[in-house]
PDB file of N, CA and C in Angstrom:
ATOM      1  N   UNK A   1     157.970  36.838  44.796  1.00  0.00           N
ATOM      2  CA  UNK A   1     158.961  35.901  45.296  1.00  0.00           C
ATOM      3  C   UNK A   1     158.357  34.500  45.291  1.00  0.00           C
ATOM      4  N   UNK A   2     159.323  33.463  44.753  1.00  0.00           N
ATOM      5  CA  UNK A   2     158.862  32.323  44.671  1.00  0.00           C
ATOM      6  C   UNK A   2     159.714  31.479  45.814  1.00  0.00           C
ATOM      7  N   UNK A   3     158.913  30.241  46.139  1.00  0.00           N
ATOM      8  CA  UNK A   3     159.660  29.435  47.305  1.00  0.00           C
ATOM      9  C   UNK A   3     159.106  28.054  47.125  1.00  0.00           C
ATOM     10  N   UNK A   4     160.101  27.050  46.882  1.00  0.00           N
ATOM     11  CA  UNK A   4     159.621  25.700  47.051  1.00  0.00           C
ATOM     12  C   UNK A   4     158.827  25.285  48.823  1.00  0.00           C
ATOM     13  N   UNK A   5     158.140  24.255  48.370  1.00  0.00           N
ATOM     14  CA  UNK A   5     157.479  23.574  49.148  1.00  0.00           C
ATOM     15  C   UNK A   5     158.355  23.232  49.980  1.00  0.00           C
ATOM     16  N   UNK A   6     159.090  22.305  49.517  1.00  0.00           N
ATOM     17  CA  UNK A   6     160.020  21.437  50.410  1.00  0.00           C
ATOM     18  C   UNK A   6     160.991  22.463  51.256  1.00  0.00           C
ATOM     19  N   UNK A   7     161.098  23.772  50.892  1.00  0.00           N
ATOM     20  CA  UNK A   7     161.585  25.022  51.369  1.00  0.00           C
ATOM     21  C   UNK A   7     161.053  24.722  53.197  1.00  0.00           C
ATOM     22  N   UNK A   8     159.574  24.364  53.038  1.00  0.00           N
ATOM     23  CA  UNK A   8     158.973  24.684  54.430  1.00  0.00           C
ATOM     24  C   UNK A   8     159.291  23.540  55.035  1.00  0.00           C
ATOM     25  N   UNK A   9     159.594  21.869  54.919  1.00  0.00           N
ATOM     26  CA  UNK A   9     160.143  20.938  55.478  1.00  0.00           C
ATOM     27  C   UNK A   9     160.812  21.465  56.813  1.00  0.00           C
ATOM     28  N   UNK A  10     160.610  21.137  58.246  1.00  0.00           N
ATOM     29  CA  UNK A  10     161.510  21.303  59.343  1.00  0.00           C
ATOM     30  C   UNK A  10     160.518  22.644  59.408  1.00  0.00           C
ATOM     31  N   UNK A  11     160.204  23.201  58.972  1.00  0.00           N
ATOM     32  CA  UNK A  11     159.895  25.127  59.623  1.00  0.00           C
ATOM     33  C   UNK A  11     158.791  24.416  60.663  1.00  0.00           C
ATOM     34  N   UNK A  12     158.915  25.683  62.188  1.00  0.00           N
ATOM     35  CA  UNK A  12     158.190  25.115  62.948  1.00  0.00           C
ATOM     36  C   UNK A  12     156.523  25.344  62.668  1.00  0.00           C
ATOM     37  N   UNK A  13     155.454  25.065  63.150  1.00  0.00           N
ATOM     38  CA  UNK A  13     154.323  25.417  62.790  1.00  0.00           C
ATOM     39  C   UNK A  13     153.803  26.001  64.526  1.00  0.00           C
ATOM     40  N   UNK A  14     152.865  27.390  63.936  1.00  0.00           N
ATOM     41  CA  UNK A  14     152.914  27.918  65.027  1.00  0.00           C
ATOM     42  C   UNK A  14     150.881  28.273  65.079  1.00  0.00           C
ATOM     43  N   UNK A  15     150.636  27.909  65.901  1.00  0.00           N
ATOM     44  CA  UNK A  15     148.883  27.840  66.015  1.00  0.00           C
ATOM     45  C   UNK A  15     148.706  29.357  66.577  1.00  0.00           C
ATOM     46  N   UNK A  16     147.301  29.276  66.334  1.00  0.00           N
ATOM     47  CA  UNK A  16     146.945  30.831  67.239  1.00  0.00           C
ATOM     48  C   UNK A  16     147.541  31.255  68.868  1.00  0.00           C
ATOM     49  N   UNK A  17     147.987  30.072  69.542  1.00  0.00           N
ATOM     50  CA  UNK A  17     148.141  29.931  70.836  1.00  0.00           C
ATOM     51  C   UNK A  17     149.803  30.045  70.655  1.00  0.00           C
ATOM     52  N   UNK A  18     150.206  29.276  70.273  1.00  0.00           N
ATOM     53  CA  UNK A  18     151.589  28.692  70.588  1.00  0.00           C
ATOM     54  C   UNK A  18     152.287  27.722  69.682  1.00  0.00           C
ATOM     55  N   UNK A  19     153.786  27.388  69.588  1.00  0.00           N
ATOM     56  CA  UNK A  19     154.544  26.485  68.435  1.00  0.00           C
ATOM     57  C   UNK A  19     154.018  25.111  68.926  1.00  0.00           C
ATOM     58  N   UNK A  20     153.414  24.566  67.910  1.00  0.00           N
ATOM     59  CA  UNK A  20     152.963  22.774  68.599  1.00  0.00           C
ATOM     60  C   UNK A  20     153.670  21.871  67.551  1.00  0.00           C
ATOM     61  N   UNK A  21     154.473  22.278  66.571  1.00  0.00           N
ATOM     62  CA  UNK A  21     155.524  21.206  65.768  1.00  0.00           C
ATOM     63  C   UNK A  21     156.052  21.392  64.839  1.00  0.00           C
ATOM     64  N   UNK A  22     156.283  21.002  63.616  1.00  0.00           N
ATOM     65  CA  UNK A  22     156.957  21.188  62.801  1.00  0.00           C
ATOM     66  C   UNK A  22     156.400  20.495  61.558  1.00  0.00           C
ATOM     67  N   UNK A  23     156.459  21.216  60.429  1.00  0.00           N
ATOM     68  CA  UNK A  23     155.919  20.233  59.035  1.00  0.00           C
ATOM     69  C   UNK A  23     157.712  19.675  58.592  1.00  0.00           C
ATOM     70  N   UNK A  24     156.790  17.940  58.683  1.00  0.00           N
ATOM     71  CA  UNK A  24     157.694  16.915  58.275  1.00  0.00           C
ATOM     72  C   UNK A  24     157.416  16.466  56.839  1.00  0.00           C
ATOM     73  N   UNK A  25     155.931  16.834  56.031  1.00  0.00           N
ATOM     74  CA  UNK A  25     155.818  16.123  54.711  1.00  0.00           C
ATOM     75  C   UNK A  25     154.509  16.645  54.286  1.00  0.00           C
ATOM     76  N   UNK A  26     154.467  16.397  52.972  1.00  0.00           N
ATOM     77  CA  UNK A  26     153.429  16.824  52.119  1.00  0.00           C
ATOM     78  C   UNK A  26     152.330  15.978  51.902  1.00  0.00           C
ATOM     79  N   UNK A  27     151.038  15.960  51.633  1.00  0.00           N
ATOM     80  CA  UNK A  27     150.401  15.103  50.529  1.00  0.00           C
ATOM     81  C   UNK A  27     149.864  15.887  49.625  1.00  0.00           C
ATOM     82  N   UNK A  28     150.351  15.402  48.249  1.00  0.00           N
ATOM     83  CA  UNK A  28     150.220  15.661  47.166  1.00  0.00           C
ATOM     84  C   UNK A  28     148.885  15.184  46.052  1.00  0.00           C
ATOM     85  N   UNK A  29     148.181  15.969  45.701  1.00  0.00           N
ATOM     86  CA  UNK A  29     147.168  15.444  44.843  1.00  0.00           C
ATOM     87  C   UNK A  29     147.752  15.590  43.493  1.00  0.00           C
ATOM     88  N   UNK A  30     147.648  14.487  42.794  1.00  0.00           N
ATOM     89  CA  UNK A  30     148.596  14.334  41.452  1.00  0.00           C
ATOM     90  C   UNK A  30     147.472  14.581  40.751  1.00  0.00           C
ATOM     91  N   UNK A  31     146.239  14.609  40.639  1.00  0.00           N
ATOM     92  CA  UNK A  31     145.164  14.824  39.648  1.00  0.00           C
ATOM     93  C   UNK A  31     145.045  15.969  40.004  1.00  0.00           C
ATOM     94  N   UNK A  32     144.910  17.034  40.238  1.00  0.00           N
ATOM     95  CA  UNK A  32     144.411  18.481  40.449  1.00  0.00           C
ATOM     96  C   UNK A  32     145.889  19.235  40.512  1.00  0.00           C
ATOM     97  N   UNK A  33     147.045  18.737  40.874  1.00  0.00           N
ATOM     98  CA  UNK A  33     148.410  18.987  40.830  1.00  0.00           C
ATOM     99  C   UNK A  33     148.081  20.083  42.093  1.00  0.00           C
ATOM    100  N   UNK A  34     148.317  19.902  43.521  1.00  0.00           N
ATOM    101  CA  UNK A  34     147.919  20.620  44.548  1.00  0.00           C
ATOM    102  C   UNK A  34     148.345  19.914  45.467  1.00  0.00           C
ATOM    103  N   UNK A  35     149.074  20.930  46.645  1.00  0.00           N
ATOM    104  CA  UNK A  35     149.234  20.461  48.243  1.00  0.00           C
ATOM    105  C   UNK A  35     148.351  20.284  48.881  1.00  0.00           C
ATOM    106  N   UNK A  36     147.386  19.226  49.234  1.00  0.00           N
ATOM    107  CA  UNK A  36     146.252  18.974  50.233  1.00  0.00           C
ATOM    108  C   UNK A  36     146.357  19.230  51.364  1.00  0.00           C
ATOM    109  N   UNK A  37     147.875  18.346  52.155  1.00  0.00           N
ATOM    110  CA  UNK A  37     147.900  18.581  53.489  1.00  0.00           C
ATOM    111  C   UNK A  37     149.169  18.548  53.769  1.00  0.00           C
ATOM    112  N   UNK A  38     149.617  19.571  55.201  1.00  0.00           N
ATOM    113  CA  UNK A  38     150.800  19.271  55.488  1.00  0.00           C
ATOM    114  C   UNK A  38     150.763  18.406  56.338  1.00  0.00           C
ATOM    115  N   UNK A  39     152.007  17.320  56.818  1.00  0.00           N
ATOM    116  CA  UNK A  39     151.990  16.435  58.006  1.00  0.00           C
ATOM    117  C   UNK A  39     152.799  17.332  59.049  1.00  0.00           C
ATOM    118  N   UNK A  40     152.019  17.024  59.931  1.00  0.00           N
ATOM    119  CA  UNK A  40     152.300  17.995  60.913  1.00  0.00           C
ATOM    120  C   UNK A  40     153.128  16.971  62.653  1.00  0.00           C
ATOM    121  N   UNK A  41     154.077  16.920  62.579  1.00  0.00           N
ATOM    122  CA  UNK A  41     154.954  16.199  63.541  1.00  0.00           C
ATOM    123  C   UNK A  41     154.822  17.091  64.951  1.00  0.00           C
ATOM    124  N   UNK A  42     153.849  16.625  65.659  1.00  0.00           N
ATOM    125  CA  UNK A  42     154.042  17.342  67.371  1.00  0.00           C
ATOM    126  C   UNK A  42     154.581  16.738  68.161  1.00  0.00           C
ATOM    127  N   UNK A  43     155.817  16.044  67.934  1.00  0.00           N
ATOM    128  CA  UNK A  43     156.491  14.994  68.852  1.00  0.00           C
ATOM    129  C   UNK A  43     157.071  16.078  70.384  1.00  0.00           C
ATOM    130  N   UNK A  44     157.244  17.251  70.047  1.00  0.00           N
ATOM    131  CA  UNK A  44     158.082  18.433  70.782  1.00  0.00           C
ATOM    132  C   UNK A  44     156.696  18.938  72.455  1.00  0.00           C
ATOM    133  N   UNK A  45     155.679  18.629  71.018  1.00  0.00           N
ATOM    134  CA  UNK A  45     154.732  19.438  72.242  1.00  0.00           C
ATOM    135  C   UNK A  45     153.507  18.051  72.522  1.00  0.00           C
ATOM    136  N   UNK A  46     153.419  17.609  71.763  1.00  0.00           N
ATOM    137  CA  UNK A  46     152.369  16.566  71.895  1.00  0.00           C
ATOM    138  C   UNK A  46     152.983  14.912  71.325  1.00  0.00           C
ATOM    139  N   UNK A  47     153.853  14.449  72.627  1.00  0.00           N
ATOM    140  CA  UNK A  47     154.857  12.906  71.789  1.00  0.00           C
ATOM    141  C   UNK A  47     153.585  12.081  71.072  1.00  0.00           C
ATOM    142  N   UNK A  48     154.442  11.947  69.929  1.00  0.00           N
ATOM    143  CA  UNK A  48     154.421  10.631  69.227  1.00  0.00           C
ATOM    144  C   UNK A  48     153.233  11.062  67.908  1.00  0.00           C
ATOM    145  N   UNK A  49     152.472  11.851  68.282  1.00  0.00           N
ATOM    146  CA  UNK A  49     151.233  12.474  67.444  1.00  0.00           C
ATOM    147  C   UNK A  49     151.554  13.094  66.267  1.00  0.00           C
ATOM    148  N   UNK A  50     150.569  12.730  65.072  1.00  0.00           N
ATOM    149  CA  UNK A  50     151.408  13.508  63.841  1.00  0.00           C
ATOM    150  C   UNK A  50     149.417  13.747  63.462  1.00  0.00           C
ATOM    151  N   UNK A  51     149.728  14.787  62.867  1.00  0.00           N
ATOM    152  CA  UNK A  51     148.263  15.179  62.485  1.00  0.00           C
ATOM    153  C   UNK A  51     148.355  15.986  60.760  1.00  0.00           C
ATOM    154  N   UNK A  52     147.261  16.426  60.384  1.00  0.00           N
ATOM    155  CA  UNK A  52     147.066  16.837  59.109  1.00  0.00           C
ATOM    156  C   UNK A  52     146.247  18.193  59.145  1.00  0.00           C
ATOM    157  N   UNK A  53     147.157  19.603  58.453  1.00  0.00           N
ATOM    158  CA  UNK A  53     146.318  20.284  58.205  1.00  0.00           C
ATOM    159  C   UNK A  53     146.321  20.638  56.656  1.00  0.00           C
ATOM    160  N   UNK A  54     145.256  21.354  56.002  1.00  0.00           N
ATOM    161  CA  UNK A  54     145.454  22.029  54.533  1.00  0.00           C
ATOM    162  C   UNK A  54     146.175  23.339  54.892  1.00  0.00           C
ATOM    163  N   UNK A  55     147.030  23.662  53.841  1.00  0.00           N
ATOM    164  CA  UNK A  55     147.474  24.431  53.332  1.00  0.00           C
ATOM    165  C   UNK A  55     146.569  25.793  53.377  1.00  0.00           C
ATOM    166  N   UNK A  56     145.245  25.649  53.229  1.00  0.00           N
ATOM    167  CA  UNK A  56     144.366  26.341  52.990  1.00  0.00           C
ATOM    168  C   UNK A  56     143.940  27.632  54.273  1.00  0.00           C
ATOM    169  N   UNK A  57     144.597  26.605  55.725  1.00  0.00           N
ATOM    170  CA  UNK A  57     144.282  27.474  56.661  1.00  0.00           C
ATOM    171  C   UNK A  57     145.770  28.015  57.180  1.00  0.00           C
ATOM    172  N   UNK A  58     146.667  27.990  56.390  1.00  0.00           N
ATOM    173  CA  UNK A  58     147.932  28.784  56.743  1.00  0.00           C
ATOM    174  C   UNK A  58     147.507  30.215  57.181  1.00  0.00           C
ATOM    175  N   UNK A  59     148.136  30.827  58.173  1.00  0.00           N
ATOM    176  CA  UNK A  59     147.505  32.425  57.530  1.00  0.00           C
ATOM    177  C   UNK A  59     148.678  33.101  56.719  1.00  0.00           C
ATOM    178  N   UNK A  60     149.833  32.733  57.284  1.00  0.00           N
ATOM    179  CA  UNK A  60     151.495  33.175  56.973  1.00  0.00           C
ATOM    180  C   UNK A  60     152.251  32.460  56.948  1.00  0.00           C
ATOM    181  N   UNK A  61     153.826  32.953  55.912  1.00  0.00           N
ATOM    182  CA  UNK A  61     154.712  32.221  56.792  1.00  0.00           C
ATOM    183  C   UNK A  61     155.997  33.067  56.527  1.00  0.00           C
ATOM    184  N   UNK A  62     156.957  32.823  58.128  1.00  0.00           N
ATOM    185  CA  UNK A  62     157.967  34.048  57.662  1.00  0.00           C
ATOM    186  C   UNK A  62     159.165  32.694  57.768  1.00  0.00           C
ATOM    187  N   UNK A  63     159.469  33.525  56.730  1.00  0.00           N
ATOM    188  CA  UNK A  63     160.878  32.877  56.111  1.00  0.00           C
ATOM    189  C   UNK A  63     162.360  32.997  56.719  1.00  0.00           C
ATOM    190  N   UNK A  64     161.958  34.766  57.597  1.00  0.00           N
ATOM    191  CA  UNK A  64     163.467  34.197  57.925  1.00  0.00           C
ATOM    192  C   UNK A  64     162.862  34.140  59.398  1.00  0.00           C
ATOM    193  N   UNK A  65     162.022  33.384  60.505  1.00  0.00           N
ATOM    194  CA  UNK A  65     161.870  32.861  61.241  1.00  0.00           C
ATOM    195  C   UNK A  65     162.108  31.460  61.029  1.00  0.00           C
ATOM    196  N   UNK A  66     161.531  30.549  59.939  1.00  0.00           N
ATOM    197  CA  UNK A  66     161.546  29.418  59.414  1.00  0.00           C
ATOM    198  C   UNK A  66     159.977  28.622  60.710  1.00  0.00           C
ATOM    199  N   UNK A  67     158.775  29.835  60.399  1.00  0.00           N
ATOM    200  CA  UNK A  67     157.686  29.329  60.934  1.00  0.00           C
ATOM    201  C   UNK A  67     156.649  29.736  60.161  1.00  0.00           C
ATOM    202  N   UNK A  68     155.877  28.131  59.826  1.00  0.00           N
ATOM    203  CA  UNK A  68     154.601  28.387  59.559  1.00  0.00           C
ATOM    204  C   UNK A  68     153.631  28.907  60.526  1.00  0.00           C
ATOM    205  N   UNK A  69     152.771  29.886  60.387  1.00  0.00           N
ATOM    206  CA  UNK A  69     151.516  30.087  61.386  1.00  0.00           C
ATOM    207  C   UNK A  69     150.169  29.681  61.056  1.00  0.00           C
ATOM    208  N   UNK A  70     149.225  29.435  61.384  1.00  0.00           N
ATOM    209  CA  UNK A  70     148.164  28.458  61.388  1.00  0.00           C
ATOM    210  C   UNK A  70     146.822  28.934  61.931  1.00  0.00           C
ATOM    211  N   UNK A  71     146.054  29.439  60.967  1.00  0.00           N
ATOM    212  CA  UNK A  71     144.898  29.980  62.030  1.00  0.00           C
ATOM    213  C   UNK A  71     143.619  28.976  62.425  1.00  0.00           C
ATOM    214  N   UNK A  72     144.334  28.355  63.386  1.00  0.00           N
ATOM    215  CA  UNK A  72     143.959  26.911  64.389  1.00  0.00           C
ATOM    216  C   UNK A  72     144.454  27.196  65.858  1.00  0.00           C
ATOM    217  N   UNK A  73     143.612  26.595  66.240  1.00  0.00           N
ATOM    218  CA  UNK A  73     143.735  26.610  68.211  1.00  0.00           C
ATOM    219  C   UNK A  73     144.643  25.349  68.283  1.00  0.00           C
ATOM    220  N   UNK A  74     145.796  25.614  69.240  1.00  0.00           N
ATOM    221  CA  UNK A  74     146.183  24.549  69.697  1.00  0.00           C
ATOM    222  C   UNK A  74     145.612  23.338  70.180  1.00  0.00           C
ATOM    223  N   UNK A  75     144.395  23.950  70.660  1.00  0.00           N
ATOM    224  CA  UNK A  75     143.530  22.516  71.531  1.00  0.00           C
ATOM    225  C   UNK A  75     142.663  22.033  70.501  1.00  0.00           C
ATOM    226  N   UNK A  76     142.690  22.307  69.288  1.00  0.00           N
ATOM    227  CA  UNK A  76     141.926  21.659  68.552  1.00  0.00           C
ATOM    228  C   UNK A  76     142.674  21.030  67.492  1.00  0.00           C
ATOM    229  N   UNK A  77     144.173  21.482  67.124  1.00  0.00           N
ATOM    230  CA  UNK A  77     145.038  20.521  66.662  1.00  0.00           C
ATOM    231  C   UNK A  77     145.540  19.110  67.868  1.00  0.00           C
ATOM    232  N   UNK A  78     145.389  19.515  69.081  1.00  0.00           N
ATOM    233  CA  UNK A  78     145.595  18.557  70.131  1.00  0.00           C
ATOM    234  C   UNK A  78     144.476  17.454  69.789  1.00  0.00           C
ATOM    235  N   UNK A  79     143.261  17.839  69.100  1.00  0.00           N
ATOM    236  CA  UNK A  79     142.179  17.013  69.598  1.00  0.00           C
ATOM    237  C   UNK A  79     141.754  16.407  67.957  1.00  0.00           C
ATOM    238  N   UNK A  80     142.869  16.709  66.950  1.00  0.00           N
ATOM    239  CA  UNK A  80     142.407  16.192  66.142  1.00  0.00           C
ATOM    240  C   UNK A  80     142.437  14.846  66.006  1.00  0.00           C
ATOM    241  N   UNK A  81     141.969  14.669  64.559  1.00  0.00           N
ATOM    242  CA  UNK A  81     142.294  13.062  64.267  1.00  0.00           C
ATOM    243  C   UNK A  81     143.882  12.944  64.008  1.00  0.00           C
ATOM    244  N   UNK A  82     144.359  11.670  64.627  1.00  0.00           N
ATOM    245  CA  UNK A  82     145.557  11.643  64.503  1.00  0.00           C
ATOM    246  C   UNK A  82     146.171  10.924  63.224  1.00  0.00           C
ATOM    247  N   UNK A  83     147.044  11.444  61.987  1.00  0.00           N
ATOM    248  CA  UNK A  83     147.160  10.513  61.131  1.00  0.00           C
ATOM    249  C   UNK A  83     148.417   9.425  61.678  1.00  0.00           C
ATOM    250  N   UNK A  84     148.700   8.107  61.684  1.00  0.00           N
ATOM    251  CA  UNK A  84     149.956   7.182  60.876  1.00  0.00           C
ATOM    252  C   UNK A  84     150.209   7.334  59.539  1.00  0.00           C
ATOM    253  N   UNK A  85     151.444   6.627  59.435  1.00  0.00           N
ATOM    254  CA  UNK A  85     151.851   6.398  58.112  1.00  0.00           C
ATOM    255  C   UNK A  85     150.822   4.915  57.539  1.00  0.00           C
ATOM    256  N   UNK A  86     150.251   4.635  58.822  1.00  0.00           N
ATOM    257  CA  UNK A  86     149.414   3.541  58.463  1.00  0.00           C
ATOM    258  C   UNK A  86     147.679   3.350  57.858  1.00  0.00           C
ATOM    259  N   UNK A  87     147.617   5.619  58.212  1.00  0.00           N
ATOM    260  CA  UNK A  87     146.562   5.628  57.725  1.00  0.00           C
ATOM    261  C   UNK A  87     146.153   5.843  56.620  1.00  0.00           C
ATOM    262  N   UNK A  88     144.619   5.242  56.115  1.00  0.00           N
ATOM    263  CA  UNK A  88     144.283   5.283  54.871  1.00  0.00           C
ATOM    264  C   UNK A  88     143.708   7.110  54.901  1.00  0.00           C
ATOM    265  N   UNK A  89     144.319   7.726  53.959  1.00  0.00           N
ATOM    266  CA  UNK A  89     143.909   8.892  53.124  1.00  0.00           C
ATOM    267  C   UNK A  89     142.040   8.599  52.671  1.00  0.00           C
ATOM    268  N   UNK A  90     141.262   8.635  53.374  1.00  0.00           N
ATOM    269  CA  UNK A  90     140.011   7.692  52.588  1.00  0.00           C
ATOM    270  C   UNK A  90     139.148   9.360  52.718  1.00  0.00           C
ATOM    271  N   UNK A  91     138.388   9.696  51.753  1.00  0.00           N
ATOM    272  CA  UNK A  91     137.421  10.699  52.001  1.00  0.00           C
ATOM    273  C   UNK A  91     136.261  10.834  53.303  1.00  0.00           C
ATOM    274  N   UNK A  92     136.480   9.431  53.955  1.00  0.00           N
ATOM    275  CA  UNK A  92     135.736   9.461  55.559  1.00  0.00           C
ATOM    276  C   UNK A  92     136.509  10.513  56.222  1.00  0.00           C
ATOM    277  N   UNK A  93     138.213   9.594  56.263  1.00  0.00           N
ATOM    278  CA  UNK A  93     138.850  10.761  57.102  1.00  0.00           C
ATOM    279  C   UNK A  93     139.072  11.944  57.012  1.00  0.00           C
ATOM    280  N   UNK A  94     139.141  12.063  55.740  1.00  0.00           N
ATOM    281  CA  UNK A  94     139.209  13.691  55.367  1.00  0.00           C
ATOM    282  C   UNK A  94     137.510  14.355  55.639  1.00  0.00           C
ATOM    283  N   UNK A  95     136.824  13.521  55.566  1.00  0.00           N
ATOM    284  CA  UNK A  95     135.701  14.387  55.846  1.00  0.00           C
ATOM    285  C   UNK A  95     135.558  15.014  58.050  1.00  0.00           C
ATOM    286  N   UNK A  96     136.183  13.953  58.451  1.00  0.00           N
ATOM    287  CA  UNK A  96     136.200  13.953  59.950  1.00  0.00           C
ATOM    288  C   UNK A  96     136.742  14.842  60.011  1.00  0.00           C
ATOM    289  N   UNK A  97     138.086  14.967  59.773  1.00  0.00           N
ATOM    290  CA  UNK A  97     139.350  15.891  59.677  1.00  0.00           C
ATOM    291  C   UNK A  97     138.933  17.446  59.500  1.00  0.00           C
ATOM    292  N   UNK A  98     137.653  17.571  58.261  1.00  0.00           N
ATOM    293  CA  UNK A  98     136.838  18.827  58.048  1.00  0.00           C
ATOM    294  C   UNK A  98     136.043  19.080  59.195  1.00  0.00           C
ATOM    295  N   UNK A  99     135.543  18.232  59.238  1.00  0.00           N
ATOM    296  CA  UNK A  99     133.908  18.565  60.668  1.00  0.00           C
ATOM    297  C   UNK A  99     135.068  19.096  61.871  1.00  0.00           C
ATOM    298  N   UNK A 100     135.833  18.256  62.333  1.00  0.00           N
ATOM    299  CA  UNK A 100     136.292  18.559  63.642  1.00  0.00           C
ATOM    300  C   UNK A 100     136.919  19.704  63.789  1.00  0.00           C
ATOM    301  N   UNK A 101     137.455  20.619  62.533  1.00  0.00           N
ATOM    302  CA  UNK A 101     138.352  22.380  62.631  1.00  0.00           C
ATOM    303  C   UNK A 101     137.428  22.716  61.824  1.00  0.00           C
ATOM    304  N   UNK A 102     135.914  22.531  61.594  1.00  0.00           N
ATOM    305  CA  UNK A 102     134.898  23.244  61.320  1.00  0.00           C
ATOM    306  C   UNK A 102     135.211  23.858  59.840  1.00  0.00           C
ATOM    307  N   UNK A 103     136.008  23.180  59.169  1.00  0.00           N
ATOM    308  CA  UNK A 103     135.853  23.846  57.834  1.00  0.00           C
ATOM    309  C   UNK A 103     135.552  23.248  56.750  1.00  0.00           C
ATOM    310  N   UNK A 104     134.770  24.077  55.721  1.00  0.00           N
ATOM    311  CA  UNK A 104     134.466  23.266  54.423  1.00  0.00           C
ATOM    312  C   UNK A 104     135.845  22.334  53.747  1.00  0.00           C
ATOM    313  N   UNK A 105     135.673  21.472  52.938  1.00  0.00           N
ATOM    314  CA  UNK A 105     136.834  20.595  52.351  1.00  0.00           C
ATOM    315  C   UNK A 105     136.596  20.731  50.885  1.00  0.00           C
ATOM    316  N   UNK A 106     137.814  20.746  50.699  1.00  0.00           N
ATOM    317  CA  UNK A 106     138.362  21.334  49.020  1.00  0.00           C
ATOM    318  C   UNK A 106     137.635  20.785  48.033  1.00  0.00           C
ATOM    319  N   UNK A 107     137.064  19.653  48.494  1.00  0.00           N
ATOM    320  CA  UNK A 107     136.414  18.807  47.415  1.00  0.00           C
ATOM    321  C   UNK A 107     134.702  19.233  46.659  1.00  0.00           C
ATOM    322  N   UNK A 108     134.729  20.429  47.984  1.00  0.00           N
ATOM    323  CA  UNK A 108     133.056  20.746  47.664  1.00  0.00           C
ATOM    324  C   UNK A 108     133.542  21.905  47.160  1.00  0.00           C
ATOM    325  N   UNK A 109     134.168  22.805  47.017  1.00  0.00           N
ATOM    326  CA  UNK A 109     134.709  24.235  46.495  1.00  0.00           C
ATOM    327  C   UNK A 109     135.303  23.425  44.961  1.00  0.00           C
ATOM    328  N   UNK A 110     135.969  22.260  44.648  1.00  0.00           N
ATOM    329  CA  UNK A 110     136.282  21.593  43.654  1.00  0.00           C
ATOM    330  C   UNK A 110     134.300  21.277  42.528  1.00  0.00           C
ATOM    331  N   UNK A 111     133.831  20.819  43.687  1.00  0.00           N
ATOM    332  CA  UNK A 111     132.548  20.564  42.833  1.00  0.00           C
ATOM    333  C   UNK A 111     132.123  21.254  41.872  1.00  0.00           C
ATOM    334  N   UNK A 112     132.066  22.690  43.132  1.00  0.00           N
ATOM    335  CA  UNK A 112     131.505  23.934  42.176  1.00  0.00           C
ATOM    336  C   UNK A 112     131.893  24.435  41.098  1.00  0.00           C
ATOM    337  N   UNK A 113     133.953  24.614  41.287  1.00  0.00           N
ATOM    338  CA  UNK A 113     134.339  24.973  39.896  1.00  0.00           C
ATOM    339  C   UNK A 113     133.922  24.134  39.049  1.00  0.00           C
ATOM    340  N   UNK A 114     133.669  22.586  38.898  1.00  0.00           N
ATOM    341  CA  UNK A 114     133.700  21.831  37.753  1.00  0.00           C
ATOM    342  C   UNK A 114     132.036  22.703  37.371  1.00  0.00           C
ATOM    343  N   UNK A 115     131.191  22.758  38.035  1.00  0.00           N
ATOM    344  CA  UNK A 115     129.919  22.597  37.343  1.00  0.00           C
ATOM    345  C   UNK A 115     130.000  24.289  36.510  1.00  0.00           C
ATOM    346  N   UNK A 116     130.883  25.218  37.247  1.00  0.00           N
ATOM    347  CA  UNK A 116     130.577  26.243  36.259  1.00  0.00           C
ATOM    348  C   UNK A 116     131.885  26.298  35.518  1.00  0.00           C
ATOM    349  N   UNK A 117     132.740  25.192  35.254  1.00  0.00           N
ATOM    350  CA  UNK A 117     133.445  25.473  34.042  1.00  0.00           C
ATOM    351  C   UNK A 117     133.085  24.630  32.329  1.00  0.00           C
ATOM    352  N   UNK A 118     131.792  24.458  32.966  1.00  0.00           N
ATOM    353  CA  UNK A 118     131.337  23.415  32.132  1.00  0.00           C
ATOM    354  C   UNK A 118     130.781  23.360  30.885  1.00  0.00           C
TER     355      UNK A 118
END
């Protein structure tokens, strides 16, 4: 079964704990053609805060709930870095963004394929 992206727009997002918002938007890597991150809108549970996770740590998602699940702690999406529309996408932040939910970033798993497709 296939399902657009934009399919998940509005579905709520649901952490190991509890529902903390909803994916409002994508970022798109046009050179690797890949979903990096979803924007993640917690206006419901956390006002005004919009944060960023990868795709990568989805664990599920059910369709006819219309919820993503997330294998992330609520208190550590609470405590992330917060993105704006004003923020710069810069590999600092994405590197912060990694350290602080303790996971490697796509770019070093990217390294490796290049050197052994070489």
């Amino acid at each position: 079964m296939f399902n657009k992206a934009k399919t998940l727009k509005g579905y709520k997002l649901h952490s190991l704990d509890e529902e903390i918002g909803k994916v409002e938007e994508f970022y798109f890597d046009d050179q690797y053609w890949t979903i990096r991150y979803l924007i993640i809108d917690t206006q419901n549970w956390w006002p005004g805060k919009k944060v960023l996770v990868s795709p990568k740590w989805i664990e599920r998602v059910s369709w006819s709930e219309s919820t993503v699940f997330i294998n992330l702690t609520c208190e550590a999406i609470k405590q992330s870095p917060e993105y704006t529309e004003e923020s710069q996408l810069t590999r600092d932040y994405e590197t912060e963004l990694h350290q602080h939910y303790d996971r490697q970033g796509y770019w070093i798993d990217e390294s490796v394929t290049k050197k052994h497709c070489r």
